[in-house]
Protein backbone atom coordinates (compact mmCIF):
# COMPACT_ATOMS: atom_id res chain seq x y z
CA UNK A 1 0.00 0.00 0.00
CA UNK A 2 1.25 3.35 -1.07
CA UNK A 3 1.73 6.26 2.10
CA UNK A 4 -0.53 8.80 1.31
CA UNK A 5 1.86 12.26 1.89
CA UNK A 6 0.90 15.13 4.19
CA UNK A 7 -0.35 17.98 2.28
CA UNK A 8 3.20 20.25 2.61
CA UNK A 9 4.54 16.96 0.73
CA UNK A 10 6.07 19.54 -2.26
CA UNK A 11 9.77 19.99 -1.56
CA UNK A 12 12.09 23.12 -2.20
CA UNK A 13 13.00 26.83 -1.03
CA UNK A 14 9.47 27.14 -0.75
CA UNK A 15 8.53 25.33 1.95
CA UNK A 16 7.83 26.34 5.09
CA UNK A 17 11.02 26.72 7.36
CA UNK A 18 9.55 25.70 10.52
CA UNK A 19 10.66 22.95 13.41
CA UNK A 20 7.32 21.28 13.77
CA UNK A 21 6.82 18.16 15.91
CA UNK A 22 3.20 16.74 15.86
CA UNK A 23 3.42 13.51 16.52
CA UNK A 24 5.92 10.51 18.55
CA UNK A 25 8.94 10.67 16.63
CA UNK A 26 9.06 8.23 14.80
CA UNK A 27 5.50 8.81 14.08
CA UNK A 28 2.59 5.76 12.54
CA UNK A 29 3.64 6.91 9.10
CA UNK A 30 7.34 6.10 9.67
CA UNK A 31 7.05 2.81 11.72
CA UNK A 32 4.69 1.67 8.95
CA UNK A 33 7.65 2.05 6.73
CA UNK A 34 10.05 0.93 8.73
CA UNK A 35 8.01 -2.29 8.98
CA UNK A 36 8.07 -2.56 5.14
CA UNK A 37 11.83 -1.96 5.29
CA UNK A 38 11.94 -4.78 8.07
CA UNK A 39 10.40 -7.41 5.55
CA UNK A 40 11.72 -6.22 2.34
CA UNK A 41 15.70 -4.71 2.99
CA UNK A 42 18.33 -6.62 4.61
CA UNK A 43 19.91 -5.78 8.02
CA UNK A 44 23.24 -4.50 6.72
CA UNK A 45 21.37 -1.36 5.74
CA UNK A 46 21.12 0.95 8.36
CA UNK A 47 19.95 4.37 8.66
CA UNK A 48 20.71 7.07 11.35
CA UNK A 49 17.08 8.86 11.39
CA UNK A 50 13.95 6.64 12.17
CA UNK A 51 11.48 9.13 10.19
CA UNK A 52 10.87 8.33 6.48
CA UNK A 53 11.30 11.91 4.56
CA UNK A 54 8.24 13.15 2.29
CA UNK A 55 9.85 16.59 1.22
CA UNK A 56 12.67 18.74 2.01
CA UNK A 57 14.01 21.97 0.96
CA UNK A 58 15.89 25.61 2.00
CA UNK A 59 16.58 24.30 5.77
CA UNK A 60 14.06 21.58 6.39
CA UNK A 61 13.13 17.62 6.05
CA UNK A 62 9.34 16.82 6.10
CA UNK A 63 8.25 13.50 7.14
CA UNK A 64 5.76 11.40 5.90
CA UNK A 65 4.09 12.01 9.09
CA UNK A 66 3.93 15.64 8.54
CA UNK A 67 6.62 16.81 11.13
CA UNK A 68 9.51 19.15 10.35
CA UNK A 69 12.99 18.70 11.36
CA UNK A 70 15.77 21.20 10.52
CA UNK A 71 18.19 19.87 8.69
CA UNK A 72 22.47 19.80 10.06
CA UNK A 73 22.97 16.96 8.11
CA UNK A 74 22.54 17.73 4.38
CA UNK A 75 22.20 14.11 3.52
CA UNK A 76 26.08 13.60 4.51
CA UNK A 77 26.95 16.93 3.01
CA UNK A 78 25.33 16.21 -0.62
CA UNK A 79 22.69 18.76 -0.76
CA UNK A 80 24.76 21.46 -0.12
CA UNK A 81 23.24 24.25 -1.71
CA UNK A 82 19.96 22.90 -0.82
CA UNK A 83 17.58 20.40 -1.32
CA UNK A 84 15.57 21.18 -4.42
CA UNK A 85 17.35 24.33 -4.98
CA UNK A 86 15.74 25.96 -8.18
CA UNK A 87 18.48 26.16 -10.42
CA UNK A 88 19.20 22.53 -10.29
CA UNK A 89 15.84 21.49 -10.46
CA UNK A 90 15.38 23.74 -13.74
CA UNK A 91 18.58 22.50 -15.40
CA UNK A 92 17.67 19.09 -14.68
CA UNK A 93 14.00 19.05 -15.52
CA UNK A 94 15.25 20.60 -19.31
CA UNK A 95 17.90 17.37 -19.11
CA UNK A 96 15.10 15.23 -18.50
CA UNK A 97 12.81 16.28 -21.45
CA UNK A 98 15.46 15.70 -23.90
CA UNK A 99 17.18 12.83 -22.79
CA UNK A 100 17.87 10.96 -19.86
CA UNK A 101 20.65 8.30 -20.91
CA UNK A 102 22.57 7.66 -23.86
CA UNK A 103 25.58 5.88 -22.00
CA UNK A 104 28.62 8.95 -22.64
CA UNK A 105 31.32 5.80 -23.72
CA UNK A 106 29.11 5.33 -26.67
CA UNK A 107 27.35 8.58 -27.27
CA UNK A 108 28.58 11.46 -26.04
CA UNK A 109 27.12 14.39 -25.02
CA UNK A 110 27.53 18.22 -24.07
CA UNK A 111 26.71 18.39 -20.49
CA UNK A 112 29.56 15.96 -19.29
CA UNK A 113 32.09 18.53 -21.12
CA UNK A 114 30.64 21.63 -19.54
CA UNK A 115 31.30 20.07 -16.21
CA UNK A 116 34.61 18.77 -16.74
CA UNK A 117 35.48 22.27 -18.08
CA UNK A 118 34.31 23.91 -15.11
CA UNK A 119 36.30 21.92 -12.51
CA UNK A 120 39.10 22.19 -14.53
CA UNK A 121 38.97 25.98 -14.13
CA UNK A 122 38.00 25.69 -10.69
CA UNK A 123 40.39 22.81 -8.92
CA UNK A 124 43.66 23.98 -7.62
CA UNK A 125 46.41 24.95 -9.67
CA UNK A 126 47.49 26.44 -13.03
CA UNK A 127 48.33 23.62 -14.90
CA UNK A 128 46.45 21.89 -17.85
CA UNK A 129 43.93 19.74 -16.44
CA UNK A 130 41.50 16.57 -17.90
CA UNK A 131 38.42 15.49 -16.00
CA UNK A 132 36.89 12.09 -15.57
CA UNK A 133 33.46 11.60 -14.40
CA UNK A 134 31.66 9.16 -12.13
CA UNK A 135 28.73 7.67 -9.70
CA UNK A 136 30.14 7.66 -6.50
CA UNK A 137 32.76 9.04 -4.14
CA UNK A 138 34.36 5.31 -3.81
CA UNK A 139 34.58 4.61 -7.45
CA UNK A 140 35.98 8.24 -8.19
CA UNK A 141 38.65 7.80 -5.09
CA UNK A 142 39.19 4.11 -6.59
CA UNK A 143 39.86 5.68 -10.61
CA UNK A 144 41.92 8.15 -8.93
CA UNK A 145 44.09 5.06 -7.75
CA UNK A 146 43.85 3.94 -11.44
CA UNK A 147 45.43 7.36 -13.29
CA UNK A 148 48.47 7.42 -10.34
CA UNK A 149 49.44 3.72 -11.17
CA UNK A 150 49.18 4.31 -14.65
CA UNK A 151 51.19 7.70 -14.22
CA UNK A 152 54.08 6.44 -12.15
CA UNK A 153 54.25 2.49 -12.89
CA UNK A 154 54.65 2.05 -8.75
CA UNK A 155 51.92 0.00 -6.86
CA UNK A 156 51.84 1.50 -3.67
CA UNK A 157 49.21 3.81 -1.71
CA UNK A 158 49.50 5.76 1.14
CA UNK A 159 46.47 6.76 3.26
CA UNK A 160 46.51 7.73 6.93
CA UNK A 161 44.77 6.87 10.74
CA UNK A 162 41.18 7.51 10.66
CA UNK A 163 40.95 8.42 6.91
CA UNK A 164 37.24 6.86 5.39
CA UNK A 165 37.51 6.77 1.27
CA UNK A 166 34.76 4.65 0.34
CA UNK A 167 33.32 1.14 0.84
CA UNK A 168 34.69 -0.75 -2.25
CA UNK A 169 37.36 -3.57 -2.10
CA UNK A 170 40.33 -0.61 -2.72
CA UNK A 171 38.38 2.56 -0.84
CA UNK A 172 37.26 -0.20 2.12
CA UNK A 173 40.98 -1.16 2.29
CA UNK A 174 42.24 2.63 2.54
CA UNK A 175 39.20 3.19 5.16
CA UNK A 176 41.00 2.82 8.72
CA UNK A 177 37.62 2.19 10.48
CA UNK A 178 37.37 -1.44 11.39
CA UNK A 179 33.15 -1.00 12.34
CA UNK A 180 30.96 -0.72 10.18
CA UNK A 181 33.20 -0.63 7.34
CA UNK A 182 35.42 -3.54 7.08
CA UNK A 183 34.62 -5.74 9.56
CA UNK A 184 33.59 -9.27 8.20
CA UNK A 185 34.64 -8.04 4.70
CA UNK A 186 38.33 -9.14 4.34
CA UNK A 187 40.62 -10.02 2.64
CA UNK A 188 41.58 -6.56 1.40
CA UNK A 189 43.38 -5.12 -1.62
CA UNK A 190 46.99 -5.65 -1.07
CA UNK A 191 49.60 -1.98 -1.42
CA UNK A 192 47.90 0.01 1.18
CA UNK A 193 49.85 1.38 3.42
CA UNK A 194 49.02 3.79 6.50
CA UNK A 195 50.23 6.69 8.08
CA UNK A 196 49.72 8.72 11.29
CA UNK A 197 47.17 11.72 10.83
CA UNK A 198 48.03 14.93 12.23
CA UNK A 199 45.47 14.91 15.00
CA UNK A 200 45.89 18.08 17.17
CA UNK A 201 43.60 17.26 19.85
CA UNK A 202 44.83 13.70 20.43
CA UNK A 203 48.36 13.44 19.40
CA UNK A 204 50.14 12.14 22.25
CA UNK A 205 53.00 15.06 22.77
CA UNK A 206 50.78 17.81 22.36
CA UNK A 207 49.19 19.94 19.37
CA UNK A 208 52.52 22.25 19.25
CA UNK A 209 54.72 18.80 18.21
CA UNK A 210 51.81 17.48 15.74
CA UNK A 211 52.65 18.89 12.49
CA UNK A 212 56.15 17.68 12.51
CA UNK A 213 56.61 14.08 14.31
CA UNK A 214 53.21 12.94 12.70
CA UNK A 215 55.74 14.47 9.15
CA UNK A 216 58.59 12.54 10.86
CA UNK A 217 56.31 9.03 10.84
CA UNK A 218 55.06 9.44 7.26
CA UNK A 219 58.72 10.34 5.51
CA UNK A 220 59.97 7.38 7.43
CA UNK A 221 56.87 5.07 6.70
CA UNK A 222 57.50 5.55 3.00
CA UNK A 223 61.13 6.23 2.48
CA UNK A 224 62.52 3.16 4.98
CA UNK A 225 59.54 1.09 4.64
CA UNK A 226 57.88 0.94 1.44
CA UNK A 227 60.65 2.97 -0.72
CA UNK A 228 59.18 6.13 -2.37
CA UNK A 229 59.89 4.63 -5.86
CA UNK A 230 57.23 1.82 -4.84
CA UNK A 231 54.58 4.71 -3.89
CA UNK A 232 52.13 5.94 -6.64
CA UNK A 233 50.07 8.41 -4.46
CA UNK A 234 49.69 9.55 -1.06
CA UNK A 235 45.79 10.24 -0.54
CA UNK A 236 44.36 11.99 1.74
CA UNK A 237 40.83 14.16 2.69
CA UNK A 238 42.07 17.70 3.52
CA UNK A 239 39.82 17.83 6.64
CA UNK A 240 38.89 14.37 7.36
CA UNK A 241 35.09 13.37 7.21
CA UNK A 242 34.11 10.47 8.94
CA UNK A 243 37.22 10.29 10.86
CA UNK A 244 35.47 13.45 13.10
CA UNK A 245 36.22 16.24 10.77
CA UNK A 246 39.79 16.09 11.69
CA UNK A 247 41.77 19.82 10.52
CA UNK A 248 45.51 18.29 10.36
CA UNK A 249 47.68 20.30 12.30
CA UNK A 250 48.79 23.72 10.48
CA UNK A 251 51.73 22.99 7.90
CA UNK A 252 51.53 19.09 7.54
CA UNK A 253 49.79 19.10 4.56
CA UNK A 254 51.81 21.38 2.83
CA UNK A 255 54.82 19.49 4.13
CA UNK A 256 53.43 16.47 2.85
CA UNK A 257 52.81 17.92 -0.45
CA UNK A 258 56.62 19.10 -1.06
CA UNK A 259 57.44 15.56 0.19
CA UNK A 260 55.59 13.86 -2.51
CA UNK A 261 56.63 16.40 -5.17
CA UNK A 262 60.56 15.96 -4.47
CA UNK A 263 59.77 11.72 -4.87
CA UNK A 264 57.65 11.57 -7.74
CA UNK A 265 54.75 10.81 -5.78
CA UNK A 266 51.28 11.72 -6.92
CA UNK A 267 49.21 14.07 -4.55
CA UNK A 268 45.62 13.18 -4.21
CA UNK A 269 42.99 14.98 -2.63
CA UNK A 270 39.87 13.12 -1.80
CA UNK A 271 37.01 16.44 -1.55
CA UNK A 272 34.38 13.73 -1.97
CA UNK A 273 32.60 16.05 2.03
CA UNK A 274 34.95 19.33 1.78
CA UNK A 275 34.79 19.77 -1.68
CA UNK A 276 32.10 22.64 -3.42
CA UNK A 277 32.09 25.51 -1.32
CA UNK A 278 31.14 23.21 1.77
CA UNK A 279 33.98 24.79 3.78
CA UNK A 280 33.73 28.21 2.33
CA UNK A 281 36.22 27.69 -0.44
CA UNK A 282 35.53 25.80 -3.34
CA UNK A 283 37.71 23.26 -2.10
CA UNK A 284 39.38 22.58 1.27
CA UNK A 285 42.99 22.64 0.05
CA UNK A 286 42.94 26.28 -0.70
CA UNK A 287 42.62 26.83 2.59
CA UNK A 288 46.67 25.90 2.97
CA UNK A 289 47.34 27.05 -0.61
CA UNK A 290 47.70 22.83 -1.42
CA UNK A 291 47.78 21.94 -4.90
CA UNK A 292 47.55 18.49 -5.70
CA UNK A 293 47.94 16.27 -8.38
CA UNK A 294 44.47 14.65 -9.00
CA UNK A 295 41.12 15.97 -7.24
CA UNK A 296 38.33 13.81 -6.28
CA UNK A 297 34.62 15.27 -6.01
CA UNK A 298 31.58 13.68 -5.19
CA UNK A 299 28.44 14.45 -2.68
CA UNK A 300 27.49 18.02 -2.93
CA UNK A 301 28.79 18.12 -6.62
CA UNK A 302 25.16 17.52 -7.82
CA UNK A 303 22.65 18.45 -5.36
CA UNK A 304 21.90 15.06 -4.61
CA UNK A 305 21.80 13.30 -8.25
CA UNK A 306 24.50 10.59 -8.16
CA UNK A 307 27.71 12.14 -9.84
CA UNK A 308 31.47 12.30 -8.84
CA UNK A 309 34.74 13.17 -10.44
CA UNK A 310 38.69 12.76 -11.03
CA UNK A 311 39.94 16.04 -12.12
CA UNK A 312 44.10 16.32 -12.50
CA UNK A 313 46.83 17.22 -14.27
CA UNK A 314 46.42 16.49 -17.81
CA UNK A 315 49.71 14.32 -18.22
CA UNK A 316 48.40 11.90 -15.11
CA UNK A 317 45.08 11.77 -16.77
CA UNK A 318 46.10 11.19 -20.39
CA UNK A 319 48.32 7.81 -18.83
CA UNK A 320 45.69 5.45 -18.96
CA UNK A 321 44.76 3.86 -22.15
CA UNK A 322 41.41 4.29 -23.70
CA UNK A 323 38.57 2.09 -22.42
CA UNK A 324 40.52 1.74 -19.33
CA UNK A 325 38.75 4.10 -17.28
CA UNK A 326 34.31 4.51 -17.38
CA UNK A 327 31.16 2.92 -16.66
CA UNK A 328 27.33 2.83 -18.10
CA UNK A 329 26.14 5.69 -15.83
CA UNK A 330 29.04 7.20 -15.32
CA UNK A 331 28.38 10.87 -15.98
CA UNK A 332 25.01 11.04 -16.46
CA UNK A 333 23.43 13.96 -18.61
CA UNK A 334 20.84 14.23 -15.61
CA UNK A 335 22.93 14.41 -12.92
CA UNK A 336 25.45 16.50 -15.61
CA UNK A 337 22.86 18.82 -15.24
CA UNK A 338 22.21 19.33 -12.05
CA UNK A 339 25.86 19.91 -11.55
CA UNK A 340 25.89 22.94 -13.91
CA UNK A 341 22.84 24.07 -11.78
CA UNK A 342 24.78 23.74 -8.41
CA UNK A 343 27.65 25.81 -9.92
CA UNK A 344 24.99 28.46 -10.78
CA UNK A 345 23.68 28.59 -7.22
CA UNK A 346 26.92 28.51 -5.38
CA UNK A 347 27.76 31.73 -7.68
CA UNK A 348 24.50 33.59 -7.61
CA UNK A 349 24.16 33.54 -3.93
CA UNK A 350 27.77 33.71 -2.64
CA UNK A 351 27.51 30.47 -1.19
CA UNK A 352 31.10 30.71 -0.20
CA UNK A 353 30.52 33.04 1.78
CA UNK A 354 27.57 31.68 3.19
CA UNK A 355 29.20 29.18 4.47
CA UNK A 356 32.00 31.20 6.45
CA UNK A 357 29.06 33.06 8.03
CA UNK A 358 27.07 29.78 8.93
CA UNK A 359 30.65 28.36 10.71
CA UNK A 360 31.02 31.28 12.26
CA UNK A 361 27.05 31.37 13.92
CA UNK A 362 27.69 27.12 14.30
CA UNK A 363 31.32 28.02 16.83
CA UNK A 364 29.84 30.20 18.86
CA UNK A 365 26.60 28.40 19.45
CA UNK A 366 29.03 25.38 20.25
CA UNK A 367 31.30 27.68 22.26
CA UNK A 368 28.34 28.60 23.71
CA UNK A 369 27.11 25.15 24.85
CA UNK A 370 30.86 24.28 25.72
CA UNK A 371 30.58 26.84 28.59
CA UNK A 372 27.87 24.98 30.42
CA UNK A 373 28.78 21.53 29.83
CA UNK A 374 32.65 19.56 30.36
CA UNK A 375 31.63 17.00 27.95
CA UNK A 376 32.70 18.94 24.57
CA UNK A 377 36.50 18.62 24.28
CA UNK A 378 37.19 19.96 21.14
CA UNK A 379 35.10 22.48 18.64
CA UNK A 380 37.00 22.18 15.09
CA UNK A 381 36.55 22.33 11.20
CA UNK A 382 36.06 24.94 8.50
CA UNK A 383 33.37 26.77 6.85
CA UNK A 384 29.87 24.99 6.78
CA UNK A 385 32.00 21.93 8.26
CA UNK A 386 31.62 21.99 11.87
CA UNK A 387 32.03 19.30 15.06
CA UNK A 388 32.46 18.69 18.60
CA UNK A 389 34.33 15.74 19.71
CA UNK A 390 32.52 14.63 22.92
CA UNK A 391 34.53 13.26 26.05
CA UNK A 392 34.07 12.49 29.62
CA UNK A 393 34.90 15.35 31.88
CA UNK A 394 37.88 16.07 32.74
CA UNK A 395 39.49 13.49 30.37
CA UNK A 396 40.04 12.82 26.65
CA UNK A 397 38.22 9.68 26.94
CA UNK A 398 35.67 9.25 24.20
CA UNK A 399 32.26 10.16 25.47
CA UNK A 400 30.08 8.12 22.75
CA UNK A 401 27.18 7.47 24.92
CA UNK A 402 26.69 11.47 25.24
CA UNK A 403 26.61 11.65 21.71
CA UNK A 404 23.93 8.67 21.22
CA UNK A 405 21.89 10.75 24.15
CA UNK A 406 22.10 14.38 22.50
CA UNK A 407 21.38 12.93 19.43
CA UNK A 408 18.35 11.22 19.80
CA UNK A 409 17.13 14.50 22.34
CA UNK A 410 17.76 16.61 18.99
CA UNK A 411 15.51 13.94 16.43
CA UNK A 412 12.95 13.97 19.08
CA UNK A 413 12.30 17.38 19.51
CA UNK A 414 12.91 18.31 15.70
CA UNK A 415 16.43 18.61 14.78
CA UNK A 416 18.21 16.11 12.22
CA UNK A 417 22.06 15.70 13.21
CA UNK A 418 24.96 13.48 12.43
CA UNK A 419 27.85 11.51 14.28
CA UNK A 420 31.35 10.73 13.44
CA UNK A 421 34.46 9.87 15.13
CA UNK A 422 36.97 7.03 14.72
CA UNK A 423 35.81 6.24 18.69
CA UNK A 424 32.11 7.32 17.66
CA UNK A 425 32.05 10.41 19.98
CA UNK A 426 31.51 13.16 17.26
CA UNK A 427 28.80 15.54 16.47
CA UNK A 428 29.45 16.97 12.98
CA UNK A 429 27.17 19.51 11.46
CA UNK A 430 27.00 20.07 7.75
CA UNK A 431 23.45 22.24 7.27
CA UNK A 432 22.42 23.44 3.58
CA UNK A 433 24.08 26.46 2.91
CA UNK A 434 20.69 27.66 2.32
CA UNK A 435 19.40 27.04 5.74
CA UNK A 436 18.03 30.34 7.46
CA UNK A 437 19.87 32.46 10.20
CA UNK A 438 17.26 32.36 12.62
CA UNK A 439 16.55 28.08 11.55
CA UNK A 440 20.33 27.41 12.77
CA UNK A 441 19.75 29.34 16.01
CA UNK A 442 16.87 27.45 16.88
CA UNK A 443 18.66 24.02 15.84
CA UNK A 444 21.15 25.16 18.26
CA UNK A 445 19.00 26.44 21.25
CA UNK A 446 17.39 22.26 20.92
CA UNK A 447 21.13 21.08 20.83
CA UNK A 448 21.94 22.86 24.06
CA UNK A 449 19.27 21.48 25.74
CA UNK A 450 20.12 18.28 24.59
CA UNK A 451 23.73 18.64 26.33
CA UNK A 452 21.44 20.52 29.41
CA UNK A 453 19.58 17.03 29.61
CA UNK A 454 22.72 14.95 29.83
């Protein structure tokens, strides 16, 4: 039996942006679907929310039971300029009229070029560039993998502690998280190699000696353990996502960068959560003036149509030979599209900055909330990209079951928010950089009393 939706059901800037609770969270509607999903999907499946969505849009997910949560989450930092923002929903509506599939490897088509073209102009660094486009975040961090062993010859990759790059035999094996990621799904791909990140908060001699001895581990990891003329890339998120929005300490990256550049190692960025303008840049390695060698988007590249993408310097991406690299949907005109329409949104309404101003309002909210409370530890990130790692007073010890507790407050009283953490004991907040001043204050105000009711 079909759900019948509530009435506000129509998604986009236009609807209301209100926190409206009218029913048990999850309400009839929702555990009617969730006994569907019982019967039908299988276990390995899991969601973080217990409400089904009916619409969403500007700051806000409707459920199918007619409540309103505002949004922090962003669907994992895919819609970032909004769910059902209009320019994506026009360019992709016009897509859909004409065509919706003619597989690019066998008939090209327009829109896949105009996106290529524009992240070629808009990635890091002067040189010629190529672009390759894909589905997903995994299989673009995976084809990035492809190009650097083509490029060099060398097998090897280097990834580091708490790093998560996908969930595919390669991106799975560079993920460091053991639950729920790898655990059962063994063995992995062979050449991965791991460093230590640069973790301020938790690196054992203190945040003033992170930059350099987490340096010191990684030169010696590659140059007296693997040999640097084994190594094909180094890869690595410039704030890390699912590790807990990790910032590595001021000047590693850059160090790594030179390191990798005087070895003939290739430098790749995964920007599948930081990249388009979530951190108020276009991508987080401006923010350290990093230029690497390859580029891989994903998430908020399309507004939530399924598209990701390789972009690099043109020599790396010209290495592999043709029909080496593609798939059947891989750059579909659709999500093509919708892409060129998140590019116009992010330019018409300085969604850059938008996102410095949201960070800004998100710290001192959490600064705010720290004051009153000894459980937040650490407030960190950049732009729209905001967490608190969570510990027990007076400690560094992981506080995860604070973070279960202040989460499920929030979902019950209106407010959609996300975890994170190696140890679990994250809160990371990624709202729509169209979410409303006043929205994000009240998301906040039902945070804090969250943290109040611990």
């Amino acid at each position: 039996m079909t759900t019948t939706l509530p009435a506000h059901a129509v998604g986009g800037p236009d609807l209301p942006q209100v926190r409206r609770v009218s029913t048990a969270v999850p309400g009839p509607r929702s555990n009617a679907l969730a006994r569907r999903r019982a019967a039908a999907l299988p276990a390995g499946l899991a969601s973080s929310a217990e409400v089904y969505v009916a619409a969403a849009g500007g700051g806000v997910v409707v459920d199918v039971d007619g409540n309103s949560f505002i949004d922090l989450g962003s669907g994992i930092a895919v819609t970032t300029v909004g769910n059902c923002a209009p320019a994506v929903v026009a360019r992709a509506t016009e897509q859909l009229r004409r065509y919706t599939h003619t597989c690019f490897l066998a008939t090209p088509y327009e829109p896949y070029l105009e996106v290529a073209e524009t992240l070629d102009r808009l990635t890091p660094g002067a040189f010629e560039k190529r672009t390759a486009l894909f589905n997903t975040g995994s299989e673009a961090v995976e084809n990035a993998v492809k190009y650097a062993r083509a490029a060099t010859g060398r097998p090897a990759v280097v990834v580091f502690d708490h790093a998560f790059h996908g969930r595919s035999l390669l991106t799975m094996t560079m993920t460091a998280k053991n639950r729920p990621y790898k655990h059962g799904f063994g063995p992995f791909a062979p050449e991965v190699y791991r460093a230590p990140m640069a973790y301020p908060y938790r690196w054992p001699s203190g945040p003033e000696h992170c930059a350099a001895e987490a340096f010191a581990q990684f030169a010696h990891l590659i140059d007296a353990q693997i040999g640097p003329d084994q190594v094909a890339a180094v890869v690595v998120e410039p704030i890390q996502g699912e590790g807990g929005f990790i910032v590595p300490a001021a000047g590693f990256l850059p160090a790594v960068a030179e390191f990798c550049r005087q070895r003939g190692i290739l430098l790749v960025a995964d920007e599948v959560q930081t990249g388009i303008a979530r951190t108020g840049a276009w991508f987080a390695s401006e923010h350290e003036a990093l230029v690497p060698d390859l580029v891989v988007t994903a998430k908020g590249l399309a507004g939530g149509l399924p598209l990701a993408a390789v972009t690099g310097r043109a020599e790396v991406m010209d290495a592999a030979h043709p029909g080496g690299i593609g798939g059947t949907y891989s750059g579909n005109p659709v999500a093509c599209a919708a892409a060129l329409g998140v590019f116009d949104e992010i330019r018409r309404h300085d969604l850059l900055g938008r996102a410095h101003t949201l960070g800004e309002q998100m710290v001192t909210h959490l600064r705010a909330i720290a004051a009153t409370t000894g459980v937040i530890g650490e407030i960190r990130g950049r732009g729209a990209m905001i967490a608190a790692e969570l510990v027990h007073p007076g400690t560094t010890d992981p506080h995860h079951d604070a973070v279960t507790s202040v989460t499920r407050h929030c979902q019950r009283h209106g407010v959609l928010t996300l975890t994170a953490g190696t140890h679990g004991n994250v809160l990371r907040f990624l709202p729509p950089l169209s979410m409303p001043d006043d929205l994000l204050t009240e998301a906040f105000t039902v945070l804090g009393e969250g943290f109040a009711s611990l």
